[in-house]
N, C-alpha and C. Protein backbone atom coordinates (compact mmCIF):
# COMPACT_ATOMS: atom_id res chain seq x y z
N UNK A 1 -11.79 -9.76 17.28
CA UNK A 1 -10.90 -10.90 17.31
C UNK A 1 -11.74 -12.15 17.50
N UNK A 2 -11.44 -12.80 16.46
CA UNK A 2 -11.79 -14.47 16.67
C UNK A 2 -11.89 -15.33 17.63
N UNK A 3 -12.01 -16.12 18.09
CA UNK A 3 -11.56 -17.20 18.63
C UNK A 3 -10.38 -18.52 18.73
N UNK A 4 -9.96 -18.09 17.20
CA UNK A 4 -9.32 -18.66 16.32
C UNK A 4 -7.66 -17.98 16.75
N UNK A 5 -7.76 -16.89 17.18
CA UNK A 5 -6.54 -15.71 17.06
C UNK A 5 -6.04 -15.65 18.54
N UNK A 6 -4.72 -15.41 18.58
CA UNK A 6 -3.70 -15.25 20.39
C UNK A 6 -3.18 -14.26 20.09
N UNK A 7 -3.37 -13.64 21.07
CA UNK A 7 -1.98 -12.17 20.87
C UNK A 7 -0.88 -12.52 21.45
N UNK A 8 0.54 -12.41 20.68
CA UNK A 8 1.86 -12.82 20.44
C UNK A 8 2.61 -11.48 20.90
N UNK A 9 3.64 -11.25 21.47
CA UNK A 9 4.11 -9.54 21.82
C UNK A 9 5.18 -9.82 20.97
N UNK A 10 4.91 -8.52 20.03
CA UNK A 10 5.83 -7.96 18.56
C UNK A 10 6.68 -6.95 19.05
N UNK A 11 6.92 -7.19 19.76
CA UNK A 11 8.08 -5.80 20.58
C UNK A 11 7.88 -4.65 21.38
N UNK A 12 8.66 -4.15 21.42
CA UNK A 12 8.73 -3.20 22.94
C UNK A 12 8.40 -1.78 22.48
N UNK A 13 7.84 -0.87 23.60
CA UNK A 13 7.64 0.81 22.80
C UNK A 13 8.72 1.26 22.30
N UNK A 14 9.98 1.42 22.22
CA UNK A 14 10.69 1.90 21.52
C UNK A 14 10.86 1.73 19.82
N UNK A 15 10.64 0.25 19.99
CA UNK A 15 10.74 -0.30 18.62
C UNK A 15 9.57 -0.03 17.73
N UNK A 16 8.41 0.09 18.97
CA UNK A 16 7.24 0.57 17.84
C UNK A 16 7.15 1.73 17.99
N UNK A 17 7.42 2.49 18.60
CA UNK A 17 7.47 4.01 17.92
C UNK A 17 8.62 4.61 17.13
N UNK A 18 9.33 3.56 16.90
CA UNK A 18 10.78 3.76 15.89
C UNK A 18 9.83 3.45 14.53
N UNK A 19 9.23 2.46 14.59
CA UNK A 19 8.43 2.09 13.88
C UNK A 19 7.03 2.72 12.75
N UNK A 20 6.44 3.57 14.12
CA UNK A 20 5.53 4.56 13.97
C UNK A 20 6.01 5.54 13.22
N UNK A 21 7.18 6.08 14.08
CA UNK A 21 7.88 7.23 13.31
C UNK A 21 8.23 7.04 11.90
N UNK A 22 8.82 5.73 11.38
CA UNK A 22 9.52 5.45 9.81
C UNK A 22 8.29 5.89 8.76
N UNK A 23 7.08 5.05 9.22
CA UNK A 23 5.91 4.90 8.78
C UNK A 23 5.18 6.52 8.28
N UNK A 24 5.25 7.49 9.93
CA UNK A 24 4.93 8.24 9.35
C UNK A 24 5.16 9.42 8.54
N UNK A 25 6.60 9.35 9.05
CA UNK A 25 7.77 10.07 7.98
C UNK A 25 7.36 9.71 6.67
N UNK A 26 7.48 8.45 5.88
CA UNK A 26 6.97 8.51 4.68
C UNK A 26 5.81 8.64 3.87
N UNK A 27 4.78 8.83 5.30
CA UNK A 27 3.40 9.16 4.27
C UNK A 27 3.30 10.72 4.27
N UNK A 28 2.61 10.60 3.75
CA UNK A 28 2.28 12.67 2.95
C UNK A 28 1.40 13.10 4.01
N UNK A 29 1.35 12.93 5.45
CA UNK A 29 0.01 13.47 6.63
C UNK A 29 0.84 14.23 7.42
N UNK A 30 0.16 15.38 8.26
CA UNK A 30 0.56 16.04 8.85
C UNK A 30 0.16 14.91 10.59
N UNK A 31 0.87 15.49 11.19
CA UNK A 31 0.34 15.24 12.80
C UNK A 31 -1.34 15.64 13.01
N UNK A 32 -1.16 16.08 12.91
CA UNK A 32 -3.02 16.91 12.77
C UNK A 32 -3.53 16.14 12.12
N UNK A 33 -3.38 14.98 11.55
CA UNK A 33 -4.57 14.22 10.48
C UNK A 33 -4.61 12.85 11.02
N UNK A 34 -3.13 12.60 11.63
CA UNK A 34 -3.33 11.32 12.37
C UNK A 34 -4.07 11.38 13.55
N UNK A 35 -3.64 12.78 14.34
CA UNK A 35 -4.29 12.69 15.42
C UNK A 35 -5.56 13.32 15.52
N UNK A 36 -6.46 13.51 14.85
CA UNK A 36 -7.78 13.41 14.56
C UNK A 36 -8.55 12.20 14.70
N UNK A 37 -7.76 11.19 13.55
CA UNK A 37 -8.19 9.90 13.36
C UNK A 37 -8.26 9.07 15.04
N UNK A 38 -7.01 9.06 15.32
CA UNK A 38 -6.54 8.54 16.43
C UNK A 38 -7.77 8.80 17.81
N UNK A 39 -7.98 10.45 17.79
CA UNK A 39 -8.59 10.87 18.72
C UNK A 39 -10.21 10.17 18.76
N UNK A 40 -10.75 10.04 17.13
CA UNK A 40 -11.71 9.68 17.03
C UNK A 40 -12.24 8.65 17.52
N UNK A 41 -11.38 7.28 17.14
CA UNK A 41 -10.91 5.79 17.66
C UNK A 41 -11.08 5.52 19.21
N UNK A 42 -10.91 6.66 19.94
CA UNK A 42 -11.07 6.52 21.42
C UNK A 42 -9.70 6.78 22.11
N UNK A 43 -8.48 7.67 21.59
CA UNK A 43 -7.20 8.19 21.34
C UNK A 43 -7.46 9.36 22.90
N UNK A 44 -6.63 9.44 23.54
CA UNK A 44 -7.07 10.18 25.24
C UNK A 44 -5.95 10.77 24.79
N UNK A 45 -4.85 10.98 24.46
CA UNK A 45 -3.53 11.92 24.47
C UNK A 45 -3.38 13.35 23.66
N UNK A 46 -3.58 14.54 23.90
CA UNK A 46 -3.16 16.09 23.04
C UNK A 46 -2.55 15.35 21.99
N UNK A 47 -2.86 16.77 20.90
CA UNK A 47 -1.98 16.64 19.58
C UNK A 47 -0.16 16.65 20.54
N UNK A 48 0.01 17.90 21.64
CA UNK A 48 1.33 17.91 21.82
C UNK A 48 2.11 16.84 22.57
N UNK A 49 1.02 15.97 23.08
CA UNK A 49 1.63 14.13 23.58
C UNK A 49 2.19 13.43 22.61
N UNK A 50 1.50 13.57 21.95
CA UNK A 50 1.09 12.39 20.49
C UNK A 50 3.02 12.66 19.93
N UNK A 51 2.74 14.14 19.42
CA UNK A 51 3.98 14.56 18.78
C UNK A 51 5.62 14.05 19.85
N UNK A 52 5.23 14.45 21.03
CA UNK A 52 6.58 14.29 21.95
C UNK A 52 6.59 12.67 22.51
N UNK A 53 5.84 11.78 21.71
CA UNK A 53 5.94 10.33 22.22
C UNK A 53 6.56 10.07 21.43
N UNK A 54 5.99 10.46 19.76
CA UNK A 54 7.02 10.35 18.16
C UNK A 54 8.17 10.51 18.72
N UNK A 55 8.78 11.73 19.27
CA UNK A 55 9.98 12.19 19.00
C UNK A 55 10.98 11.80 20.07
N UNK A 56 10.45 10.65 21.07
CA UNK A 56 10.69 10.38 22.43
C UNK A 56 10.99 10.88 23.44
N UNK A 57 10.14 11.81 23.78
CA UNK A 57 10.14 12.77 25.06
C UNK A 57 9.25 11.58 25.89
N UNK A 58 8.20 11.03 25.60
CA UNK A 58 6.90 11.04 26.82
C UNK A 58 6.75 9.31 26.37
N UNK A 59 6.18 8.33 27.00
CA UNK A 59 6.20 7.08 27.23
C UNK A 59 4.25 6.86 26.80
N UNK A 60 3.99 6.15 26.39
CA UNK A 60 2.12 5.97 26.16
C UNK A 60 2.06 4.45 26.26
N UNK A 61 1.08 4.10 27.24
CA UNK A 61 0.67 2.70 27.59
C UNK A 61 0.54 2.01 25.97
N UNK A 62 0.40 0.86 26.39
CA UNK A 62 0.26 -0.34 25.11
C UNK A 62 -0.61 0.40 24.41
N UNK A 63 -1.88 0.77 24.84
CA UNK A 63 -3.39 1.12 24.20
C UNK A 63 -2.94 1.95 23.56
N UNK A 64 -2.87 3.22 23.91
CA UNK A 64 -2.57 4.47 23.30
C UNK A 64 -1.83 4.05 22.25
N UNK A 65 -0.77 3.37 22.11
CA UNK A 65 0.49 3.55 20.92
C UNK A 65 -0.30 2.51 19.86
N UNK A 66 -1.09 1.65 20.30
CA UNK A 66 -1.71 1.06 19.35
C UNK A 66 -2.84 1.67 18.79
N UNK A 67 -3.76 2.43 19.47
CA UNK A 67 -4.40 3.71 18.47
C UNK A 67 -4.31 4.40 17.95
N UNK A 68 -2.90 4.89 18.06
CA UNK A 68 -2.25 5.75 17.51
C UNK A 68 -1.47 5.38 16.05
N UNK A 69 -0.94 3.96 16.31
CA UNK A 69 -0.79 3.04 15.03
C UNK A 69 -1.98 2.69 14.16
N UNK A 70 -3.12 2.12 14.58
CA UNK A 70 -4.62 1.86 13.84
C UNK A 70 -4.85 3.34 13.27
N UNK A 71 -4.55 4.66 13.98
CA UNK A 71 -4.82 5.45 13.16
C UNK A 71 -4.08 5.88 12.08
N UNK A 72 -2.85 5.86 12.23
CA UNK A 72 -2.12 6.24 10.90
C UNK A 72 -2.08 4.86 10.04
N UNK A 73 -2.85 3.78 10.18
CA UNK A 73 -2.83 2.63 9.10
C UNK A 73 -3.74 2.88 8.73
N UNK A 74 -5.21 2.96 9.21
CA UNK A 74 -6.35 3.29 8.77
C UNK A 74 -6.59 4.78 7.84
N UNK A 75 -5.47 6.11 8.08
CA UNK A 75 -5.39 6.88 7.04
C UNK A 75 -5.01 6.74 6.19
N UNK A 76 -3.87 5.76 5.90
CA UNK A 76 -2.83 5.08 5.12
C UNK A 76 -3.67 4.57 4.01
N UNK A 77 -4.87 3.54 4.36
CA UNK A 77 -5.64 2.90 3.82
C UNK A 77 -6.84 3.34 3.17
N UNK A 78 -7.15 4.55 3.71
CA UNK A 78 -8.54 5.31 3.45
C UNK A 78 -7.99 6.02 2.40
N UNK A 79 -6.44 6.70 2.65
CA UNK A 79 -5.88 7.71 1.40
C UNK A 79 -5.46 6.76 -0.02
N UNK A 80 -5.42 5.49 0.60
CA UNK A 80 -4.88 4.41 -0.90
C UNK A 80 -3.36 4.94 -0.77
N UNK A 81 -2.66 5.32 0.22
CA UNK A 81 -1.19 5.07 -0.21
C UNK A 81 -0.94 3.72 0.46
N UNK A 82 0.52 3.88 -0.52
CA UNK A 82 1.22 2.55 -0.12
C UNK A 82 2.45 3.05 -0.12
N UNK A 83 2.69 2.60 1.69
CA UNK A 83 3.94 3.04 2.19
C UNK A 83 3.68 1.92 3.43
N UNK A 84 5.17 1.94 4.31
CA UNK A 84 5.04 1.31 4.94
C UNK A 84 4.09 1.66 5.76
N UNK A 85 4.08 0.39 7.01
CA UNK A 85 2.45 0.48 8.04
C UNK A 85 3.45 0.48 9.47
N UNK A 86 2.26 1.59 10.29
CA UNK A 86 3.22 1.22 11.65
C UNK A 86 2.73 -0.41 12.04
N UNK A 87 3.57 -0.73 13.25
CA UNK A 87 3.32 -1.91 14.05
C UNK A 87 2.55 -1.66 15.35
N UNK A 88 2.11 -2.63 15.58
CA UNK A 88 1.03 -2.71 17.00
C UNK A 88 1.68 -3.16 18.31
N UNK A 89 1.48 -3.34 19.62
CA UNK A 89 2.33 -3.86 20.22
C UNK A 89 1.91 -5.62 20.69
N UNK A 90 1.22 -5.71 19.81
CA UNK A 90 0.40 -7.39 19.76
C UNK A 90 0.29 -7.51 18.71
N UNK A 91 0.85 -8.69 18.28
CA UNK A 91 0.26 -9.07 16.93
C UNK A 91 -0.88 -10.14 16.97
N UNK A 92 -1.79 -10.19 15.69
CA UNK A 92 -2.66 -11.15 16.19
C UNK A 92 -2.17 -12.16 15.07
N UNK A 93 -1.94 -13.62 15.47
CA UNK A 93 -1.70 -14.56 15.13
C UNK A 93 -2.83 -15.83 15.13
N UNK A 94 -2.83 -16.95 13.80
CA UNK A 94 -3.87 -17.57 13.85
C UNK A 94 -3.40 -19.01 15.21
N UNK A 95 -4.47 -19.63 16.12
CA UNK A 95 -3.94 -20.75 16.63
C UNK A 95 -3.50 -21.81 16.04
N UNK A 96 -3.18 -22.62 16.60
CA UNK A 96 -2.70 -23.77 15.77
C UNK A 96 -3.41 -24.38 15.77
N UNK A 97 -4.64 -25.03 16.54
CA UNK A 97 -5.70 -25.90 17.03
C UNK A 97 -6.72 -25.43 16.51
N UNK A 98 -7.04 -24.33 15.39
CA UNK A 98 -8.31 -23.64 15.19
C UNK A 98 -8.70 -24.11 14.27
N UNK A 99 -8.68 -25.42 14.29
CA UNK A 99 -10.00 -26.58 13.75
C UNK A 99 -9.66 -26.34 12.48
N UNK A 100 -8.35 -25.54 11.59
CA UNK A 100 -8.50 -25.54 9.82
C UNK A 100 -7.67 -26.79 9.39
N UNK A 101 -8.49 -27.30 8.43
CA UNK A 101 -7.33 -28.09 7.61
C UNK A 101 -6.64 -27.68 6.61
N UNK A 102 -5.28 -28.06 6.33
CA UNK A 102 -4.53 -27.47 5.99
C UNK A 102 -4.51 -28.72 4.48
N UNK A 103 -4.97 -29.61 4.24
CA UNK A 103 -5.55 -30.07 2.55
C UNK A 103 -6.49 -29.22 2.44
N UNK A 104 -7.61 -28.16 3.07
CA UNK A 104 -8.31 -27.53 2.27
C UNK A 104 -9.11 -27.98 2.34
């Protein structure tokens, strides 16, 4: 992250793992492929967390649900599909003051 960039809060865990879930319902990956990726990334939660946070049994701090999102975007991206993307629980947004002009 820039200097240039603020993190903005894009909503609450429910909404992003409603989110997560849409996302990964429509891509062609098993649980096992996200959570590989995920685990790799620095991901601390079992394949059987991962699955019962999807399905809303179990609650995962900000971090976790956002590695868990970077990983199924980053498979998303590595496989070249195009489907929707999960959401993060920060978005990063540019400042307003970050010195660009806007003539170009």
């Amino acid at each position: 992250m820039t200097g240039a960039e603020v993190w903005a809060a894009a909503g609450d865990e429910d909404e992003q793992r409603q989110g997560f879930r849409s996302a990964f319902e429509a891509a062609p990956l098993t649980f096992e492929q996200v959570w590989i990726r995920y685990f790799g990334i620095g991901g601390e939660c079992g394949l059987f967390e991962v699955e019962a946070y999807v399905y809303g049994s179990l609650n995962f701090p900000a971090l976790e649900r956002d590695l868990l999102a970077h990983a199924l975007n980053e498979t998303l991206n590595t496989l070249g599909v195009n489907c929707r993307r999960a959401s993060y629980s920060r978005a990063v947004l540019p400042r307003a003051d970050d010195g660009r002009s806007s003539t170009g």
